[in-house]
N, C-alpha and C. Protein backbone atom coordinates (compact mmCIF):
# COMPACT_ATOMS: atom_id res chain seq x y z
N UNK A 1 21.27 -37.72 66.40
CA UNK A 1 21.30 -36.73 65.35
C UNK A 1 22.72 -36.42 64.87
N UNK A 2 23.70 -37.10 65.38
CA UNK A 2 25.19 -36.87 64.93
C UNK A 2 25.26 -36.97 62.99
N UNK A 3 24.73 -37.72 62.47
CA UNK A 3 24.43 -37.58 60.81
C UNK A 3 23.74 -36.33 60.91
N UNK A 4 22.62 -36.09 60.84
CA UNK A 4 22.42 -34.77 60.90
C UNK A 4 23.24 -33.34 61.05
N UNK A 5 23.59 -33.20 61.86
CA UNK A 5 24.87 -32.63 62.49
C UNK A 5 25.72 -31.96 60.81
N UNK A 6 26.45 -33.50 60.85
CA UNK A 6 27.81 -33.66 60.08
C UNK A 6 26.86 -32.97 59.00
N UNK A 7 25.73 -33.52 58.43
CA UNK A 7 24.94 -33.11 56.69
C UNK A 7 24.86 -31.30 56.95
N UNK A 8 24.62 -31.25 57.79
CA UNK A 8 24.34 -29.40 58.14
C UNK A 8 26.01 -28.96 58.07
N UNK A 9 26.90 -29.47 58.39
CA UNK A 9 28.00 -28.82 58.38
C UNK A 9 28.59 -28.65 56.88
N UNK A 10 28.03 -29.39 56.30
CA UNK A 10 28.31 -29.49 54.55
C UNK A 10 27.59 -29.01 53.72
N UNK A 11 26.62 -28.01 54.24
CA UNK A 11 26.08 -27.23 53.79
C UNK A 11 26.61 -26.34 52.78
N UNK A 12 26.23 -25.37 51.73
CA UNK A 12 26.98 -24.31 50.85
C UNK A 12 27.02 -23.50 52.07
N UNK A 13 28.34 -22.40 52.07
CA UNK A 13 28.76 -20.83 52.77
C UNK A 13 27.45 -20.40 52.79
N UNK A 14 26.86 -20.31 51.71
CA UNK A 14 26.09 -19.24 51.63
C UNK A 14 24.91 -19.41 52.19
N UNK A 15 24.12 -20.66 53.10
CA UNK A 15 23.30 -20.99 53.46
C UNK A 15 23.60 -21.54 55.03
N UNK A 16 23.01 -20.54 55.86
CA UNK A 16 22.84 -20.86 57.30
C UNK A 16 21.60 -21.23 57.56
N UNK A 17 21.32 -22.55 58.73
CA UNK A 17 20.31 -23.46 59.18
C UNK A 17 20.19 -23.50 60.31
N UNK A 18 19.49 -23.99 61.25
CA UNK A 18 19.05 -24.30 62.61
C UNK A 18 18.01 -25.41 62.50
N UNK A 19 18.37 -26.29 63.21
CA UNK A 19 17.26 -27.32 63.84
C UNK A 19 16.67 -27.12 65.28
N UNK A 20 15.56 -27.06 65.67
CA UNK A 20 14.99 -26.84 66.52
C UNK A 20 14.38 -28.07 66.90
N UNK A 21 13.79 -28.14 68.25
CA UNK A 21 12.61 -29.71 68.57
C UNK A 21 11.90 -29.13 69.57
N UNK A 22 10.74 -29.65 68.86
CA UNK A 22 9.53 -29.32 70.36
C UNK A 22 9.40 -30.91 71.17
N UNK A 23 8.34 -30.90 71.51
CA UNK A 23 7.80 -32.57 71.93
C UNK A 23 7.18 -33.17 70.94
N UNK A 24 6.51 -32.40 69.77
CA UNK A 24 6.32 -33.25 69.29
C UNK A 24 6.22 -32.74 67.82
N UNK A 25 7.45 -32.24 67.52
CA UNK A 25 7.97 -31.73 66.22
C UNK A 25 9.37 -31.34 66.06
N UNK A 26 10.20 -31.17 64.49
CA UNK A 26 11.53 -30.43 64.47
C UNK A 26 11.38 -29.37 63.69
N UNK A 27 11.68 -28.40 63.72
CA UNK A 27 11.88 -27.12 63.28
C UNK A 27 13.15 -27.11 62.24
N UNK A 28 13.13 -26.79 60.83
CA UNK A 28 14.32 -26.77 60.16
C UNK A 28 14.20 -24.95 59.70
N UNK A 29 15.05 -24.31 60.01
CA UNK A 29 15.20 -23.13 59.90
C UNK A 29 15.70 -22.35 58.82
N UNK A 30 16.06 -22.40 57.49
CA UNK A 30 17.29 -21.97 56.34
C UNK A 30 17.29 -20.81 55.78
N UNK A 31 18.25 -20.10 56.11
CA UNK A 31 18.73 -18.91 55.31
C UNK A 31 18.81 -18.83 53.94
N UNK A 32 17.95 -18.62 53.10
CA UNK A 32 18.01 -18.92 51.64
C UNK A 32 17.76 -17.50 50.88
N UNK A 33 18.87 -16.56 50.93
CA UNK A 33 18.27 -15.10 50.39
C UNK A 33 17.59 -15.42 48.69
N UNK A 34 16.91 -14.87 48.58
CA UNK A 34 16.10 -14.47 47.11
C UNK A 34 15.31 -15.83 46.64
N UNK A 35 15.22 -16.43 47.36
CA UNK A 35 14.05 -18.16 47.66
C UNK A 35 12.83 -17.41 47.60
N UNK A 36 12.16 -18.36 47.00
CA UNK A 36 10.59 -17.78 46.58
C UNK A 36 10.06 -19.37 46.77
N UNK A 37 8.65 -19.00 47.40
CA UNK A 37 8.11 -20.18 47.43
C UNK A 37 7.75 -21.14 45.75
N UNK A 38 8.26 -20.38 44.98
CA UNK A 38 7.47 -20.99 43.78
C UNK A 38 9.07 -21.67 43.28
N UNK A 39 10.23 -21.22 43.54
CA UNK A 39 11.23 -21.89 43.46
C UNK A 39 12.32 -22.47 44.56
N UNK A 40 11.58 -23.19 45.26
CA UNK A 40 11.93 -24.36 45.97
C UNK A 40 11.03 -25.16 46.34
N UNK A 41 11.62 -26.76 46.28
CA UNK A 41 10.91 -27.82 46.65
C UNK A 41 11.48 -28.45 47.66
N UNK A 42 10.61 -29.42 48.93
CA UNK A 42 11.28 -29.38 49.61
C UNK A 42 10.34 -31.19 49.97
N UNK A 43 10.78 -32.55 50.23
CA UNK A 43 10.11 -33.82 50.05
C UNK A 43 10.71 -34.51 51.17
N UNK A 44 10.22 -35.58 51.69
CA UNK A 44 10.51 -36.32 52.84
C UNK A 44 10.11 -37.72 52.33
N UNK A 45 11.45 -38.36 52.24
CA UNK A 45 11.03 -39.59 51.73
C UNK A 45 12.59 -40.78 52.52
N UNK A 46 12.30 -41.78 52.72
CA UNK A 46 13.24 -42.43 52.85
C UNK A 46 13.93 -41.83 54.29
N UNK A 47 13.17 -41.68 55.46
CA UNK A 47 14.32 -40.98 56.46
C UNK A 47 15.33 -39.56 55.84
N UNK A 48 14.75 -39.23 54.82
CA UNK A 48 15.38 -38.20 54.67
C UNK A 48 14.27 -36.60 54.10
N UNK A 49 15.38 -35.66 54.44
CA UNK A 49 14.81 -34.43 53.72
C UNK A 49 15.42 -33.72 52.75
N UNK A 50 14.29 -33.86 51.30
CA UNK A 50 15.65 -33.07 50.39
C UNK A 50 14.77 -32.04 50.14
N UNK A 51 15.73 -30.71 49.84
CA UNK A 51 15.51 -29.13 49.75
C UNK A 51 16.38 -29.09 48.16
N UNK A 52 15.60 -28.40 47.57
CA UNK A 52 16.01 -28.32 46.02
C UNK A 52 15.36 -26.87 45.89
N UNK A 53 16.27 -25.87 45.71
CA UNK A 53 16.04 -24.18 45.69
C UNK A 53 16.83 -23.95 44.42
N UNK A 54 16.65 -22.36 44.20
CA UNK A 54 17.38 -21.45 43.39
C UNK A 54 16.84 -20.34 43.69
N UNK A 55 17.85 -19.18 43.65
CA UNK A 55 17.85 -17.43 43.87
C UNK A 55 17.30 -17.92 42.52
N UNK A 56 15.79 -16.70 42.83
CA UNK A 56 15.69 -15.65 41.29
C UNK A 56 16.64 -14.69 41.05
N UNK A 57 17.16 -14.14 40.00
CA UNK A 57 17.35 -12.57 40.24
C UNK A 57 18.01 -12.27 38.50
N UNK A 58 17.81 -11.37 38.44
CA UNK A 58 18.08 -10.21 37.07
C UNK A 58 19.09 -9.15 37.33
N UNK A 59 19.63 -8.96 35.92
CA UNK A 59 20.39 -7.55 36.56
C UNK A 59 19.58 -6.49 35.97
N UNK A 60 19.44 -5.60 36.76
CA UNK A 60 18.60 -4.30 36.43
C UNK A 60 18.73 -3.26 35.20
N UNK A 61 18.02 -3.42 34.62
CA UNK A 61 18.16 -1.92 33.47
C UNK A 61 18.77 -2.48 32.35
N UNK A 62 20.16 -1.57 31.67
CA UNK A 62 21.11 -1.63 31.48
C UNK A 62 21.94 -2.49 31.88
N UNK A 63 22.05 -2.82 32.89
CA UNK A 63 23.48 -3.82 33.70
C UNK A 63 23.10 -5.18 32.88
N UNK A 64 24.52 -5.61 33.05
CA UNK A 64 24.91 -7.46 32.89
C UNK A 64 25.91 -7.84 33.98
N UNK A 65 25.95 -9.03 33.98
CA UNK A 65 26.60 -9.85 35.06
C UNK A 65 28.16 -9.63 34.85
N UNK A 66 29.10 -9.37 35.29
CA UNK A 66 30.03 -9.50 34.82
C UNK A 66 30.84 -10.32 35.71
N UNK A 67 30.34 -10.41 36.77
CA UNK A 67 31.00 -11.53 37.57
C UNK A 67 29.92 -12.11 38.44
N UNK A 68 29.61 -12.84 39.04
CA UNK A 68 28.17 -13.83 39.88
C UNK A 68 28.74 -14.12 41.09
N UNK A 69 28.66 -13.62 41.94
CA UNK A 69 29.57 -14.60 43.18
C UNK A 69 28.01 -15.27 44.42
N UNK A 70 27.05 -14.31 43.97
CA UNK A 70 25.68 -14.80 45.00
C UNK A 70 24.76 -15.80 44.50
N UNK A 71 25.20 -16.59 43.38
CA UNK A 71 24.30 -17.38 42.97
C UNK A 71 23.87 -18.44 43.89
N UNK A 72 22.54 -18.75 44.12
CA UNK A 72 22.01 -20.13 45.39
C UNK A 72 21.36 -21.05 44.27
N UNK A 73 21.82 -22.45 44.32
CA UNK A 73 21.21 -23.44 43.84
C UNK A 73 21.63 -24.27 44.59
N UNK A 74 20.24 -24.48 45.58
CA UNK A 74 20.53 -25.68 46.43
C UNK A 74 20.00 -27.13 46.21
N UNK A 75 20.50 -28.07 46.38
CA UNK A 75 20.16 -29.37 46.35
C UNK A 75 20.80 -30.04 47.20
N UNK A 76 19.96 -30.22 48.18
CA UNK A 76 20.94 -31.22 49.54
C UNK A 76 19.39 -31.63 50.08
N UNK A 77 20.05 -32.87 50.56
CA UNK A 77 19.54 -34.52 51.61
C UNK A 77 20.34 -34.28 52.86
N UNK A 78 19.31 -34.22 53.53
CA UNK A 78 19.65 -34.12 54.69
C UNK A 78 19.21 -35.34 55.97
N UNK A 79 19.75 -36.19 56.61
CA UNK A 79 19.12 -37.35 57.03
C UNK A 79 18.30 -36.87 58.32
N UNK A 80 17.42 -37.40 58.64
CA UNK A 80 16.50 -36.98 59.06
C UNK A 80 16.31 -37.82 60.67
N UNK A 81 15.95 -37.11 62.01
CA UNK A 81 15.99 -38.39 62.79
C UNK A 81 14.95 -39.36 62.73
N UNK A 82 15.43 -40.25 63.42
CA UNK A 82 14.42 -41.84 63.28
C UNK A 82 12.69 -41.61 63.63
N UNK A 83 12.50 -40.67 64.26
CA UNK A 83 11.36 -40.76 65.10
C UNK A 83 10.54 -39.46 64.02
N UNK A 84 10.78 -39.19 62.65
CA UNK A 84 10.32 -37.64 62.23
C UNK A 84 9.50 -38.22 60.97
N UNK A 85 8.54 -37.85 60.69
CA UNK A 85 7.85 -38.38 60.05
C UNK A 85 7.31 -36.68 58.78
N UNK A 86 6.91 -37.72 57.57
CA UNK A 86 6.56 -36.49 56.75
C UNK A 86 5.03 -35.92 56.53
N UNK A 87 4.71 -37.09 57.56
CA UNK A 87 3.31 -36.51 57.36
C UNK A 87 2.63 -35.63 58.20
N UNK A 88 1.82 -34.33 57.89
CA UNK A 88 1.21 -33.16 58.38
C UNK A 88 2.61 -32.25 57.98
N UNK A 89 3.73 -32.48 57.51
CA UNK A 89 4.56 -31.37 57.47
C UNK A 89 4.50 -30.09 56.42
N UNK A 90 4.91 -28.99 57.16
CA UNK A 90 4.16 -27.61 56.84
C UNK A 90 5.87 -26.85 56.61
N UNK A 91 5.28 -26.43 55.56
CA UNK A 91 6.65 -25.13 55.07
C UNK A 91 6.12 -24.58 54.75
N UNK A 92 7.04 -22.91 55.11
CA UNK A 92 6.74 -21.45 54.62
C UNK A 92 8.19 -20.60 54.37
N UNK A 93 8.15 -20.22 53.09
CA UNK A 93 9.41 -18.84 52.93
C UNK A 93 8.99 -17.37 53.40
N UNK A 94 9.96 -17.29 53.98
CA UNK A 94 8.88 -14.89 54.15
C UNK A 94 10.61 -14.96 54.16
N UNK A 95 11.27 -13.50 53.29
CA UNK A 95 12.28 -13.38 52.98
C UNK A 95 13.32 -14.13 53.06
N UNK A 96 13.40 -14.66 52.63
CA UNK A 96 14.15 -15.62 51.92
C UNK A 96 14.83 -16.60 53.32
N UNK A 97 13.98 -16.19 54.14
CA UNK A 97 13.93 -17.89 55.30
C UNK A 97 13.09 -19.07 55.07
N UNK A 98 13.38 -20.25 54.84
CA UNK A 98 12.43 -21.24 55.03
C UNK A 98 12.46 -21.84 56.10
N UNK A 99 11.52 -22.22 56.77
CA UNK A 99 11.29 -22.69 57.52
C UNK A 99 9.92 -24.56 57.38
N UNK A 100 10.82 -25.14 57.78
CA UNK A 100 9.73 -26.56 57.54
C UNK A 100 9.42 -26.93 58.59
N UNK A 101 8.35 -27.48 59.20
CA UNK A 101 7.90 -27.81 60.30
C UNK A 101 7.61 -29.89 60.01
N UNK A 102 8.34 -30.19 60.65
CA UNK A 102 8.09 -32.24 60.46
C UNK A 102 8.10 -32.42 61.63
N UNK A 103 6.71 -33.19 62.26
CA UNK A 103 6.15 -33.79 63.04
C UNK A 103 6.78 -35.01 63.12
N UNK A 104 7.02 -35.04 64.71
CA UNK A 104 7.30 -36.39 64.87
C UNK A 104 6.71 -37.84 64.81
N UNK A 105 6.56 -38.73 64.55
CA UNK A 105 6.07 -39.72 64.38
C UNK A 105 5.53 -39.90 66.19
N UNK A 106 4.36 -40.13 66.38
CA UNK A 106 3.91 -40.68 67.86
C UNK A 106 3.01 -42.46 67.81
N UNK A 107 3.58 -42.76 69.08
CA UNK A 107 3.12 -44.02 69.16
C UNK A 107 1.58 -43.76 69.56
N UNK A 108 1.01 -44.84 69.24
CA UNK A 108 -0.80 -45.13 69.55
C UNK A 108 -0.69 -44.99 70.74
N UNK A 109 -1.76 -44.03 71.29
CA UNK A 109 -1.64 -44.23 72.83
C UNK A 109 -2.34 -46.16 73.28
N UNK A 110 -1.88 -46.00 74.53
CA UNK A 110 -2.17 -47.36 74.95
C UNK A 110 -3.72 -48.31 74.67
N UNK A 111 -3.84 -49.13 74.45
CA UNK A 111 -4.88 -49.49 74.07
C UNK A 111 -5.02 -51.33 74.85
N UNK A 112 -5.74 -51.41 75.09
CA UNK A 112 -6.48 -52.65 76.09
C UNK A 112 -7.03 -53.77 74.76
N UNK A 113 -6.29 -54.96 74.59
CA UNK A 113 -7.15 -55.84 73.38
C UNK A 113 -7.70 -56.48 74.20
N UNK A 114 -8.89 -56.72 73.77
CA UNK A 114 -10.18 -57.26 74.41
C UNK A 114 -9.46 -58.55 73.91
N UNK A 115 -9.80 -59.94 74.75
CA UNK A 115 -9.29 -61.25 74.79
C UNK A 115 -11.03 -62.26 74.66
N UNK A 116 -11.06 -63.14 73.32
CA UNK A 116 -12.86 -63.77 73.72
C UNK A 116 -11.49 -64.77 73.69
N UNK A 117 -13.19 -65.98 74.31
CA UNK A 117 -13.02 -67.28 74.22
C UNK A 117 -13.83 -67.95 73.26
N UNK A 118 -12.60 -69.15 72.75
CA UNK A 118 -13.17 -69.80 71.11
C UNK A 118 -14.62 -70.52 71.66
């Protein structure tokens, strides 16, 4: 997971992560304040995982922006380990954490090939 690693360290400031592993899953953890499930996408393709977000947000009332310093627009690939597969994988946001759940890829359990004669 040393690629991994390094891709998390190049992350934006403004976005803190955790990888987790069970036996037979990884846990991706992300700090994404004002993430809404309806604005972020998140795909597993190619040994990799890409997360493509944006903060909603308005200024209230009366107010305008006069300076932006919290804006989140994320778009990062993140390489993924060898053994993680995208299928059954499950994501959920609840305040502005996402969390993705990717199952590891498992081998067939053992299996006996029956041998005929021609």
């Amino acid at each position: 997971m040393p690629a991994l690693r390094e891709a998390l360290r190049d992350l934006p400031d403004a976005v803190f992560a955790d990888v987790l592993e069970s036996e037979d899953a990884y846990l991706f953890v992300l700090d994404l304040p004002g993430v809404t499930a309806e604005s972020i996408d998140a795909t597993v393709e190619g040994g990799r995982l890409r997360i493509e977000g944006q903060r909603t947000k308005d200024a209230p009332g009366e107010f305008r922006f006069v300076r932006e310093d919290r804006s989140v627009f994320l778009d990062v690939e993140l390489p993924l380990p060898p053994d993680t597969t995208g299928q059954g994988a499950e994501g959920t946001v609840e305040n502005g954490v996402l969390e993705l759940r990717l199952p590891k890829a498992t081998a067939a359990p053992s299996t006996t090939i029956p041998i005929g004669e021609d």
